[in-house]
C-alpha atoms as a PDB file:
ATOM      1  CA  UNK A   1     167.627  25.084 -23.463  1.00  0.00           C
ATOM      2  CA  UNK A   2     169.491  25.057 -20.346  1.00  0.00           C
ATOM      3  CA  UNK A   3     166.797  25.198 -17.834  1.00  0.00           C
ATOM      4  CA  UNK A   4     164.481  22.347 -19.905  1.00  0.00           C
ATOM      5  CA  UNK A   5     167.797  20.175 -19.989  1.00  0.00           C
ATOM      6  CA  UNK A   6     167.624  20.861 -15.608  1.00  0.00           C
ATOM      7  CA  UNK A   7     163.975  20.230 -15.544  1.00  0.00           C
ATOM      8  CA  UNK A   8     164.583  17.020 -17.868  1.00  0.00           C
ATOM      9  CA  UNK A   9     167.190  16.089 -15.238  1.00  0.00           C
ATOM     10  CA  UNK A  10     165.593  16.656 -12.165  1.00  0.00           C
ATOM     11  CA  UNK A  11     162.559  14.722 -13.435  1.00  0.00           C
ATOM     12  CA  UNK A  12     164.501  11.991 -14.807  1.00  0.00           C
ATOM     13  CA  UNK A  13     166.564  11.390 -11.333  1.00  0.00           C
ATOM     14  CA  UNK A  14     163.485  12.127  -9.622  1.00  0.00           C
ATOM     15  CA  UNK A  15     161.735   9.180 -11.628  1.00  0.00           C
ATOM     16  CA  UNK A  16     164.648   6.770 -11.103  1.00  0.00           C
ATOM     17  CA  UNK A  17     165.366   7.315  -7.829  1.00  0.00           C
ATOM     18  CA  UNK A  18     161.584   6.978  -6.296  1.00  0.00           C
ATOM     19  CA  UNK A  19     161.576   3.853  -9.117  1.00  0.00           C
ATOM     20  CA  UNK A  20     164.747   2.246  -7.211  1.00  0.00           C
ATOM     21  CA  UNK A  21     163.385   2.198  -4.240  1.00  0.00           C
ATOM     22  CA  UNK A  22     159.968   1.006  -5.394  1.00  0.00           C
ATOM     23  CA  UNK A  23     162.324  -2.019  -6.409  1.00  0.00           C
ATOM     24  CA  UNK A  24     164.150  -2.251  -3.509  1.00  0.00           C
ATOM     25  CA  UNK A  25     166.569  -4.885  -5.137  1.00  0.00           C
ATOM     26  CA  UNK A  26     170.117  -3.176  -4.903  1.00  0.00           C
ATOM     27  CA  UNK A  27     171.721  -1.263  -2.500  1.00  0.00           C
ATOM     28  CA  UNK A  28     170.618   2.570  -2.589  1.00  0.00           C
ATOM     29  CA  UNK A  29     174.517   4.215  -4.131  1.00  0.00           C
ATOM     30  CA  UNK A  30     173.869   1.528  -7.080  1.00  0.00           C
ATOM     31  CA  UNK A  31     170.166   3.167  -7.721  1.00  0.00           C
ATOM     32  CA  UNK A  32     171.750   6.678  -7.259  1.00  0.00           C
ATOM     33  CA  UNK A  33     174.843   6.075  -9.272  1.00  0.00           C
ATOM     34  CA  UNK A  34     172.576   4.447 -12.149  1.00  0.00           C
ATOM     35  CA  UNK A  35     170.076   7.200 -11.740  1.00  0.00           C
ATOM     36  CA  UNK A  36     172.674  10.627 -12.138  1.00  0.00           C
ATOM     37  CA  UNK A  37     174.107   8.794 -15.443  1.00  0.00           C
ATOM     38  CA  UNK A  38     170.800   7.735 -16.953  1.00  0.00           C
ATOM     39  CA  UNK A  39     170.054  11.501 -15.794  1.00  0.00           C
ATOM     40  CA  UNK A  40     172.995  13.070 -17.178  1.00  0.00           C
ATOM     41  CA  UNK A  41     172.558  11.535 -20.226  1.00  0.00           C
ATOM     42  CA  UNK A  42     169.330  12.442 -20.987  1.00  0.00           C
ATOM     43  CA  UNK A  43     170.376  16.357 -20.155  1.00  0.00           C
ATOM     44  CA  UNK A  44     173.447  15.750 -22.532  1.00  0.00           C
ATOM     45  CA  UNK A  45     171.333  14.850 -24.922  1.00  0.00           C
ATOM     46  CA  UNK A  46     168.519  17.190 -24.684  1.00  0.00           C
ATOM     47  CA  UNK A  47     171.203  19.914 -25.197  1.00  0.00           C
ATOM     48  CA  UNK A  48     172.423  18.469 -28.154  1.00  0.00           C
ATOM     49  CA  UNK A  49     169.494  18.281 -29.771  1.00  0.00           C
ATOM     50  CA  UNK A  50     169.014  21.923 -28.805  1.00  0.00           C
ATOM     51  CA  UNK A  51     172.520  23.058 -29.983  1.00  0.00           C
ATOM     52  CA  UNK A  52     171.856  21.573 -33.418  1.00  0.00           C
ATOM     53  CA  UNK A  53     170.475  24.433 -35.342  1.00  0.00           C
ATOM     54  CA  UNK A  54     172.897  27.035 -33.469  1.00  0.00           C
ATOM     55  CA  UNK A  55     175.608  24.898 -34.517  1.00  0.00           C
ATOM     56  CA  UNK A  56     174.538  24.713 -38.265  1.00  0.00           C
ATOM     57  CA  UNK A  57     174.477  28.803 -38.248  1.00  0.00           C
ATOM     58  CA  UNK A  58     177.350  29.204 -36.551  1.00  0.00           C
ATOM     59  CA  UNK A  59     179.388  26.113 -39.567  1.00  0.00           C
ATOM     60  CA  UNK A  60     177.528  28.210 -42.178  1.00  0.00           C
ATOM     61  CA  UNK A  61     178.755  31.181 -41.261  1.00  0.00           C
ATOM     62  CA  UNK A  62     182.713  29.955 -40.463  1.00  0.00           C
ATOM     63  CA  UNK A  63     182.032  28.690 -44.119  1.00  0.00           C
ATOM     64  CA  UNK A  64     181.102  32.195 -45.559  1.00  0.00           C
ATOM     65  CA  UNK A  65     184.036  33.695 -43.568  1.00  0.00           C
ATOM     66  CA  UNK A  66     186.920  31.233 -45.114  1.00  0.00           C
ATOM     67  CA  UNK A  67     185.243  31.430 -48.394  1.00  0.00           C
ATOM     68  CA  UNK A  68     185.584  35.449 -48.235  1.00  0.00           C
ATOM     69  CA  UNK A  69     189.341  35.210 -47.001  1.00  0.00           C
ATOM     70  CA  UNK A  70     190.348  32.894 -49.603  1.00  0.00           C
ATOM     71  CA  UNK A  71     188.456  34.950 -52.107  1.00  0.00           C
ATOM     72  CA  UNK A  72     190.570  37.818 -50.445  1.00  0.00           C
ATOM     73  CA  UNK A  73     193.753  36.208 -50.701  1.00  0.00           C
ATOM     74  CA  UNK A  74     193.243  35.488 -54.456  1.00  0.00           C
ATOM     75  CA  UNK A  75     192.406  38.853 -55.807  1.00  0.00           C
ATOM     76  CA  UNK A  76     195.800  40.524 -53.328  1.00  0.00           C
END
């Protein structure tokens, strides 16, 4: 997940900084400022939606192990 969420941004900046220029409109830090946060969004988000079924394992199995210490603490 890591390297697709680099590829994803190194596209993505790639994209929006040859774009930018094709515009030629604003000054070139606005384009590159725009471009890394439209770029490190993406990433951010590309790794979320990785991390989703990890992180439903890993709340399923906190579950189970507070549901076995209560059940634990009720039969001591």
């Amino acid at each position: 997940g890591i390297s697709e969420a680099v590829a994803i941004y190194l596209a993505a900046v790639a994209l929006l900084l040859w774009a930018g220029v094709a515009w030629g409109r604003l000054a070139g830090l606005f384009i590159a400022l725009a471009a890394m946060t439209i770029s490190m969004a993406a990433q951010t988000a590309w790794l979320w939606q990785r991390s989703r079924p990890v992180m439903q394992r890993v709340r399923q199995r906190d579950a189970r192990d507070t549901a076995q210490r209560v059940a634990g603490a009720m039969i001591e």
